[in-house]
Protein backbone atom coordinates (compact mmCIF):
# COMPACT_ATOMS: atom_id res chain seq x y z
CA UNK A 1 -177.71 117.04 194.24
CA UNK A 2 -180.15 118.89 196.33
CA UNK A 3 -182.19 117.19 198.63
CA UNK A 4 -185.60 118.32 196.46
CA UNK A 5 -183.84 116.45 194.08
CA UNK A 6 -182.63 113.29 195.80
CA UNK A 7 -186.44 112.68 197.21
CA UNK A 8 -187.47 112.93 193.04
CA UNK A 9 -184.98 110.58 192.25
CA UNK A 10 -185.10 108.04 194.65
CA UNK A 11 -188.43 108.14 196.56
CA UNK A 12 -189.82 105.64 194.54
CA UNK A 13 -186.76 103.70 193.53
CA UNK A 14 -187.80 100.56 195.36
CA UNK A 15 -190.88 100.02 192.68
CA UNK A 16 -188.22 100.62 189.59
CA UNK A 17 -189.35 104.46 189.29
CA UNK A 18 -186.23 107.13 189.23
CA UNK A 19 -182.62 106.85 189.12
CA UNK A 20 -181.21 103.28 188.80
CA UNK A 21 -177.83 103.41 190.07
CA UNK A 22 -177.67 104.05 194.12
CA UNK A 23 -175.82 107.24 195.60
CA UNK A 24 -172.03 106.72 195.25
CA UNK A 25 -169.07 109.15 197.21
CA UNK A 26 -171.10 111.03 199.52
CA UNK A 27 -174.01 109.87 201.71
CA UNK A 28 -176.11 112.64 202.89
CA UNK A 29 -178.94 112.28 205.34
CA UNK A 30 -181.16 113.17 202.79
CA UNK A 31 -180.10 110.35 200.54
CA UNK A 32 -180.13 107.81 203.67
CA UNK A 33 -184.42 108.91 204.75
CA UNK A 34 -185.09 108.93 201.31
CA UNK A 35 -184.27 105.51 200.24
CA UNK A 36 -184.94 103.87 203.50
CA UNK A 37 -188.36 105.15 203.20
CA UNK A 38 -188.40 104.02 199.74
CA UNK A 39 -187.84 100.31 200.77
CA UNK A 40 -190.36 100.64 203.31
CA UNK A 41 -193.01 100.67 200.66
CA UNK A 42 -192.19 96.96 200.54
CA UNK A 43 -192.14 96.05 203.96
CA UNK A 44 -195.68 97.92 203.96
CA UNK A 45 -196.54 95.57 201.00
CA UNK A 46 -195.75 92.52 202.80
CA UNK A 47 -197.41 93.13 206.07
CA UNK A 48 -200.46 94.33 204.56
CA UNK A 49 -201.09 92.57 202.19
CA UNK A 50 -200.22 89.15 204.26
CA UNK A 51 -202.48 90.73 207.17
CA UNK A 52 -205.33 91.40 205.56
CA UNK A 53 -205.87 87.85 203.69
CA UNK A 54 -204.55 86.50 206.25
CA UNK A 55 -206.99 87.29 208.32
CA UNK A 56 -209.25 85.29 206.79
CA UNK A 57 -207.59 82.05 206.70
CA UNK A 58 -206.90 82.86 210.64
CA UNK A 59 -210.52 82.98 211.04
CA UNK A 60 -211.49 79.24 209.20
CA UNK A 61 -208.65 77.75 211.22
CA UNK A 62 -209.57 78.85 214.35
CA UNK A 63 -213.27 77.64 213.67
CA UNK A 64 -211.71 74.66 211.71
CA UNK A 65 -209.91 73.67 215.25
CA UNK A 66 -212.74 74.21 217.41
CA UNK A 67 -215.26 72.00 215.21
CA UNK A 68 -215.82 68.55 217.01
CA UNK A 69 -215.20 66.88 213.48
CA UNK A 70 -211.94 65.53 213.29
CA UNK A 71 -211.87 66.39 209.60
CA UNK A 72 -211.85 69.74 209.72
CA UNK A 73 -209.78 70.06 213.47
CA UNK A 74 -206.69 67.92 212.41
CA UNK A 75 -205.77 70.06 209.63
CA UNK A 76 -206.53 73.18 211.36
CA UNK A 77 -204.39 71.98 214.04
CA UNK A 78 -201.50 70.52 212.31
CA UNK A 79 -201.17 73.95 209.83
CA UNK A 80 -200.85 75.57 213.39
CA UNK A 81 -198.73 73.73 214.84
CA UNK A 82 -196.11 73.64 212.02
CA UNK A 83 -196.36 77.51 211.36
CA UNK A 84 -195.98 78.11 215.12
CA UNK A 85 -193.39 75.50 215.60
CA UNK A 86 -191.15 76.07 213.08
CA UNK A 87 -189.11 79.85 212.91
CA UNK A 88 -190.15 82.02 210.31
CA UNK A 89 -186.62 82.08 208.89
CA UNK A 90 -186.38 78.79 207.68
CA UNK A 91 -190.19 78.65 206.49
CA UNK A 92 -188.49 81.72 204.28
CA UNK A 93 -185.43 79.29 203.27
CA UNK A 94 -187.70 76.27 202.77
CA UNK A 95 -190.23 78.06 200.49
CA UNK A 96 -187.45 79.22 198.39
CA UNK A 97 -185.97 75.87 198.12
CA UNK A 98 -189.58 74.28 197.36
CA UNK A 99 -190.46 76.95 194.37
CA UNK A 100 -186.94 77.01 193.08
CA UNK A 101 -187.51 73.08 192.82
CA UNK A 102 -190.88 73.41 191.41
CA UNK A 103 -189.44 76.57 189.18
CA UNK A 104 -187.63 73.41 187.37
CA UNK A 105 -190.80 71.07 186.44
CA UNK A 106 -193.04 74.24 185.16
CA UNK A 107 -192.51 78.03 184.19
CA UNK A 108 -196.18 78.62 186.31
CA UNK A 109 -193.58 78.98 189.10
CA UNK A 110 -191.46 81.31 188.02
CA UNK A 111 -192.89 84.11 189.74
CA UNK A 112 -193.09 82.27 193.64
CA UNK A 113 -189.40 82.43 193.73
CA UNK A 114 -189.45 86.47 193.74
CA UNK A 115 -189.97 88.07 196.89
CA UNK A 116 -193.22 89.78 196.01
CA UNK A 117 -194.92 86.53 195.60
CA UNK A 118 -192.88 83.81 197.16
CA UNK A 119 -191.97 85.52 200.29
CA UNK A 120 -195.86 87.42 200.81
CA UNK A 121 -197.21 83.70 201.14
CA UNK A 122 -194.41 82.32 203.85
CA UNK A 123 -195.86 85.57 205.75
CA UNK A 124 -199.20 84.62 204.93
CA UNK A 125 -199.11 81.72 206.21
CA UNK A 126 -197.08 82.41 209.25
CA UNK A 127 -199.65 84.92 210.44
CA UNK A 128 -202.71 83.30 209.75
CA UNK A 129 -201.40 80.55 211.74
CA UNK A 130 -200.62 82.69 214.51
CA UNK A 131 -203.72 84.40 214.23
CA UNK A 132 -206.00 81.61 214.24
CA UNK A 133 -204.34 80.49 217.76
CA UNK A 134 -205.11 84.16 219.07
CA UNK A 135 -209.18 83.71 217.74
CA UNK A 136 -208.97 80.17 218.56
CA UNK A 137 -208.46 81.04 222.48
CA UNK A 138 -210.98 83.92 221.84
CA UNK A 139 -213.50 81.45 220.65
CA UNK A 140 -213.50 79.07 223.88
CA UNK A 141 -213.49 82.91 225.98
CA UNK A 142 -216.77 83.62 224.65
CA UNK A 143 -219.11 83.68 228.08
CA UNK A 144 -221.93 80.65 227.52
CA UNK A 145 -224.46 83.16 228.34
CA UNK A 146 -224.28 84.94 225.06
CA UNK A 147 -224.44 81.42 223.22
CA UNK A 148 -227.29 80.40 225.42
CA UNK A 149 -229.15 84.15 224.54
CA UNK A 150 -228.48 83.41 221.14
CA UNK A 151 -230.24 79.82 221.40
CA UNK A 152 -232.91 81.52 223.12
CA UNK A 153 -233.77 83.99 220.36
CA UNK A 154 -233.88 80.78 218.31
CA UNK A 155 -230.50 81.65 215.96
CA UNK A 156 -228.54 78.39 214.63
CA UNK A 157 -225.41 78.00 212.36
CA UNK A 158 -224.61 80.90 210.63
CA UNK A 159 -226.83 83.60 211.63
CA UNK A 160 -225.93 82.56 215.10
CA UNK A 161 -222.08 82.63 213.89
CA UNK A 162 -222.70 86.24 212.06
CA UNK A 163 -224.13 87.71 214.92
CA UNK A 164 -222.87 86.53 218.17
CA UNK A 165 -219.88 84.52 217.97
CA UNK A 166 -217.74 86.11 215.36
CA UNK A 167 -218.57 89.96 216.54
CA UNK A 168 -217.65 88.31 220.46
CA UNK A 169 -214.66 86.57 219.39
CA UNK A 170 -213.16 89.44 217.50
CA UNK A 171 -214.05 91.77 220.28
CA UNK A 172 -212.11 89.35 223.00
CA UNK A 173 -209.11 88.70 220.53
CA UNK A 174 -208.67 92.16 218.80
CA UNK A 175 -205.52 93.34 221.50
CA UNK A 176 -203.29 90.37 221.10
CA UNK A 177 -204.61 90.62 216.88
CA UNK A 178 -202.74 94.03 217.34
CA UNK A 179 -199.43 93.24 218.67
CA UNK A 180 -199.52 89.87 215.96
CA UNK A 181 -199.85 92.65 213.82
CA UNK A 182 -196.91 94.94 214.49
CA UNK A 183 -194.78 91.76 215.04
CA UNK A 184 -195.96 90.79 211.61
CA UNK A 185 -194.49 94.25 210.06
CA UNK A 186 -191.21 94.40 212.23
CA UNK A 187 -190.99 90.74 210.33
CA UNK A 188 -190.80 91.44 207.25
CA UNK A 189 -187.45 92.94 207.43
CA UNK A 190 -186.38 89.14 207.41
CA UNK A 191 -187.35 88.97 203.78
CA UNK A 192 -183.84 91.15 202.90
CA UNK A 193 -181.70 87.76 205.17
CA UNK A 194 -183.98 84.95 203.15
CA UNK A 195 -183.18 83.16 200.22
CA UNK A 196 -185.67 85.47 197.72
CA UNK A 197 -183.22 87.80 195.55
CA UNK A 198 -183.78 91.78 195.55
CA UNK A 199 -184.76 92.01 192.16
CA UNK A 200 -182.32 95.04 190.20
CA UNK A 201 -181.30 95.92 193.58
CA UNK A 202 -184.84 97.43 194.56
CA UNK A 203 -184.82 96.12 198.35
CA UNK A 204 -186.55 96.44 201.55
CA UNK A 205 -185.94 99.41 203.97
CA UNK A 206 -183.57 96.97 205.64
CA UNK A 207 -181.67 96.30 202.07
CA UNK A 208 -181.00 100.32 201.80
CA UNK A 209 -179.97 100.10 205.41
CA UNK A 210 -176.91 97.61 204.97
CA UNK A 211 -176.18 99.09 201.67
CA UNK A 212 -175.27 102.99 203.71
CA UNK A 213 -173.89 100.92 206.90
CA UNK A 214 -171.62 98.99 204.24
CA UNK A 215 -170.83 101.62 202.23
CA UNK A 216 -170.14 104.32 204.68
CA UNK A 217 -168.58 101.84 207.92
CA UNK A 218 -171.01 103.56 210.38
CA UNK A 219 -174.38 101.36 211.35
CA UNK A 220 -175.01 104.60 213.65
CA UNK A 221 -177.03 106.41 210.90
CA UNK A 222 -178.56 104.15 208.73
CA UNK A 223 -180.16 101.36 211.35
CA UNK A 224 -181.83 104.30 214.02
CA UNK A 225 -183.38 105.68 210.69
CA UNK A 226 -184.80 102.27 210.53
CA UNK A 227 -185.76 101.91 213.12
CA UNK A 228 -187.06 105.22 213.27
CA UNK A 229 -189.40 104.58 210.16
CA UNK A 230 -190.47 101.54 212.02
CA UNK A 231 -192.15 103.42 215.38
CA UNK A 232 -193.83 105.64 213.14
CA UNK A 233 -195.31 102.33 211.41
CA UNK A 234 -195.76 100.78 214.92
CA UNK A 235 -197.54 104.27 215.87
CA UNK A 236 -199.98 104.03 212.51
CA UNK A 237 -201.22 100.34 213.57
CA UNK A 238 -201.90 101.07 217.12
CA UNK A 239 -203.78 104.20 215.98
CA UNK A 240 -206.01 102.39 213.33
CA UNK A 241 -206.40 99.27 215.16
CA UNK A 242 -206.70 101.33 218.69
CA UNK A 243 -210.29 102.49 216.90
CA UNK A 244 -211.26 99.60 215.50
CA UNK A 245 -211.04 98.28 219.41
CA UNK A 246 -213.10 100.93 220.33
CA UNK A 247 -215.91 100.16 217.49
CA UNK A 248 -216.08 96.87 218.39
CA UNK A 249 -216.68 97.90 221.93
CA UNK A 250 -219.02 100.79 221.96
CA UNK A 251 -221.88 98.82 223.69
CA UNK A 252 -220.02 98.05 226.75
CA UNK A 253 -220.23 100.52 229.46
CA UNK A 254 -216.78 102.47 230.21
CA UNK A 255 -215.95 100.55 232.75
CA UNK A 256 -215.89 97.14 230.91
CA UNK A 257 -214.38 98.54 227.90
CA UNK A 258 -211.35 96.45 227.28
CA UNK A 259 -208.30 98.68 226.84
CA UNK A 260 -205.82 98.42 224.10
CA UNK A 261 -202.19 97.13 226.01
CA UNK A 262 -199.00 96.93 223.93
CA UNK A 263 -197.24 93.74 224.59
CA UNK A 264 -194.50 93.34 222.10
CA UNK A 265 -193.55 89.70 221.65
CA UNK A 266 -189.45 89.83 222.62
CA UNK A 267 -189.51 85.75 221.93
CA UNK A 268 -190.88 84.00 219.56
């Protein structure tokens, strides 16, 4: 099989498109790029889909925790605090464990035990929670003089909110938003360890990965392509989120321009 014809029959493989069965005998580098970067259409899934609604829940948790009511800062705090506290591996075991038990009452939850459900709302979760930390700190960084402006030019609640505090917060928190966003795609690759089954054997790049390293007794090829496909994810966020940075700071003069510093998160 050519490699023209490897890329028609397995680019796509990881959505159920093209040949079924997976290469057996020889494993070309052709076949190894090809169905890595197939999988990689899931891990793409995951940490954009969980990224962009996340964002949103980040958002009402990081105002919820900064409200002086207790009913809306306990909850806000407490959904933090478990998210952050707790590794992101067993939130994936746990989840399973609560939708396979909840699989048993109704059929509503049959689909929250698949990975494409079950495992995009663990990382859902997880981020938003981190998230809402990172806008939470960015919320008490806002300078009082821009709230005080605001109260001058007579805006309250949500006008004030629309167009001073959320624009400022978003500004101050968008560089650490970026590196919780590559950590959130390097982290999807623990979907292929939890306890949500590859369905028909259409996994993550990291399933291909273990299936060539298994297969062929040589982790040497299969894991740097990973990890290849990975940086030139990594490279895409900084890029798009690099000039969303510089959007939200176009008023500032150069100098004050707050620049865009990678700072991977090694522990977490």
């Amino acid at each position: 099989m050519s490699c023209i014809e490897t890329i028609q029959a397995y680019a796509f493989r990881s959505l159920g498109f093209g040949e079924r069965l997976l290469p057996r005998g020889e494993y070309t580098l052709c076949e190894h790029f090809t169905l890595i970067g197939s999988g990689l259409i899931w891990n793409v899934y995951f940490g954009a889909l969980a990224l962009m609604t996340g964002f949103f829940l980040a958002v009402a948790l990081a105002v919820g925790k900064s409200s002086a009511s207790p009913l809306w800062r306990k909850p806000a705090e407490w959904f933090i605090f478990v998210f952050r506290g707790s590794p992101l591996f067993i939130q994936f075991f746990f989840a399973y464990a609560c939708f396979l038990s909840l699989k048993g009452v109704s059929g509503f939850f049959d689909p929250f035990t698949s990975a494409w459900l079950g495992a995009l709302i663990v990382l859902f979760c997880n981020t938003a929670a981190y998230s809402g930390e990172i806008f939470y700190g960015a919320l008490l960084s806002i300078p009082k003089g821009d709230i005080e402006a605001a109260d001058a030019y007579g805006m309250t609640g949500w006008n004030r909110f629309r167009r001073i505090t959320f624009p400022t917060m978003l500004r101050l928190a968008w560089p650490a938003y970026t590196n919780e966003a590559i950590f959130l795609f390097h982290a999807t690759t623990l979907v292929f360890f939890s306890g949500f089954p590859a369905w028909r054997q259409q996994g993550d790049a990291l399933y291909y990965a273990s299936y060539f390293a298994d297969k062929t007794f040589n982790p040497f090829i299969p894991y740097p392509i990973l990890a290849f496909y990975f940086i030139l994810l990594t490279l895409v966020i900084i890029s798009l989120f690099g000039a969303v940075n510089r959007r939200l700071n176009r008023h500032l003069p150069q100098e004050r321009r707050q620049r865009f510093r990678l700072r991977p998160n090694l522990i977490r």
